[in-house]
Protein backbone atom coordinates (compact mmCIF):
# COMPACT_ATOMS: atom_id res chain seq x y z
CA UNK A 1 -9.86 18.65 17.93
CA UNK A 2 -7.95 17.86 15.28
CA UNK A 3 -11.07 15.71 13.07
CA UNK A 4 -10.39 17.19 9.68
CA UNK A 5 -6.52 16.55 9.87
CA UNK A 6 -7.28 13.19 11.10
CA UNK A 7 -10.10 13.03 7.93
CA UNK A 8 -7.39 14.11 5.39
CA UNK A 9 -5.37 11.25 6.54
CA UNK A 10 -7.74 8.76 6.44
CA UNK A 11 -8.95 9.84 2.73
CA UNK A 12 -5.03 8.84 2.21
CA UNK A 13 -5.26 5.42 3.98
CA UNK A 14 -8.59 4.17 2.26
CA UNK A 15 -7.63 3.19 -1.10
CA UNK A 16 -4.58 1.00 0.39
CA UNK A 17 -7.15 -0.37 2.86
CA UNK A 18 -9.63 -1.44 0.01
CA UNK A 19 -6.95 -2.34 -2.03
CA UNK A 20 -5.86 -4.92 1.00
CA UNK A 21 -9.22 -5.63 2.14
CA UNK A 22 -10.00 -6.68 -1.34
CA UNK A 23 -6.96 -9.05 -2.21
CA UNK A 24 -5.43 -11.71 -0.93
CA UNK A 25 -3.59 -9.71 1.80
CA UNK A 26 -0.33 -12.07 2.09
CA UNK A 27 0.67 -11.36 -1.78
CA UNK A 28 -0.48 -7.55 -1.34
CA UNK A 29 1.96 -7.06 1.43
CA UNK A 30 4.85 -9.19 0.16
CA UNK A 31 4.67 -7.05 -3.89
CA UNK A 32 4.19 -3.89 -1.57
CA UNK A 33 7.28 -4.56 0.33
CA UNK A 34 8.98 -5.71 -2.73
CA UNK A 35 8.22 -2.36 -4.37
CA UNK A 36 9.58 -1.11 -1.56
CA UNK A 37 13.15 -2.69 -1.99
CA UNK A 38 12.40 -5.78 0.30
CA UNK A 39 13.31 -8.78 -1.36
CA UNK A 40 11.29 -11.01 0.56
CA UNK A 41 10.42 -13.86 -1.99
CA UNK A 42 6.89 -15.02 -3.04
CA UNK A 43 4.37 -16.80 -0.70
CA UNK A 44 3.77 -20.03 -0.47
CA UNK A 45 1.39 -22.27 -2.17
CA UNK A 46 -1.57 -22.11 -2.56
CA UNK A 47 -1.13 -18.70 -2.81
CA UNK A 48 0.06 -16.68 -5.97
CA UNK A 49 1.46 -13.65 -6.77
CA UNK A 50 -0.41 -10.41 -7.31
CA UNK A 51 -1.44 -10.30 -11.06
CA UNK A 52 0.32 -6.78 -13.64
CA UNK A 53 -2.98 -5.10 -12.96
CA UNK A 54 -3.69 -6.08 -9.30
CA UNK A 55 0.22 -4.77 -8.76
CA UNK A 56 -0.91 -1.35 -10.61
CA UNK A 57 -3.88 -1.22 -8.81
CA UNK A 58 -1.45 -1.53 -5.70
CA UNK A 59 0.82 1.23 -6.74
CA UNK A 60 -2.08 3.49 -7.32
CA UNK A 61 -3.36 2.64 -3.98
CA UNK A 62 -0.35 3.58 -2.05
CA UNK A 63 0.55 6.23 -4.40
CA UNK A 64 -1.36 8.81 -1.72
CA UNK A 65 0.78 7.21 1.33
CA UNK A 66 4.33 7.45 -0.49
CA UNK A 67 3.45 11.48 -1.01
CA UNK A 68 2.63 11.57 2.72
CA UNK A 69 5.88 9.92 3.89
CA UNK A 70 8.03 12.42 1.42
CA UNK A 71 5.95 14.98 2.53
CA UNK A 72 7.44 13.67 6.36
CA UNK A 73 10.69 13.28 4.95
CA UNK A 74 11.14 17.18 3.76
CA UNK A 75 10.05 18.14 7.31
CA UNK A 76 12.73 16.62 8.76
């Protein structure tokens, strides 16, 4: 089959998933989709918004997803 394609992609997918497995996911998602050019406001208290370093820990996570979806994007 197709196990080391689907191995490269996972290797890809990990960090974000112990980034979000890690954090509170709710702030995670909402500064992800922020970054992403979502306004979609903070979350509500208790919670709190992802810390300067948790957010650069977050970009670094995804970092190996965004070159996968531009890598999708000059296919098409």
């Amino acid at each position: 089959g197709k196990l080391a394609e689907a191995n490269a992609l996972w290797q890809r997918i990990l960090p974000s998933q112990l980034f979000l497995w890690s954090h509170p996911y709710n702030p995670a998602v909402k500064a992800a989709s922020q970054m992403m050019g979502h306004d979609i406001g903070q979350c509500r208290l208790p919670q709190q918004p992802l810390t300067d370093s948790e957010a650069s820990a977050l970009v670094s996570s995804l970092a190996p997803l965004l070159s996968v979806d531009a890598n999708r994007k000059n296919v098409a």
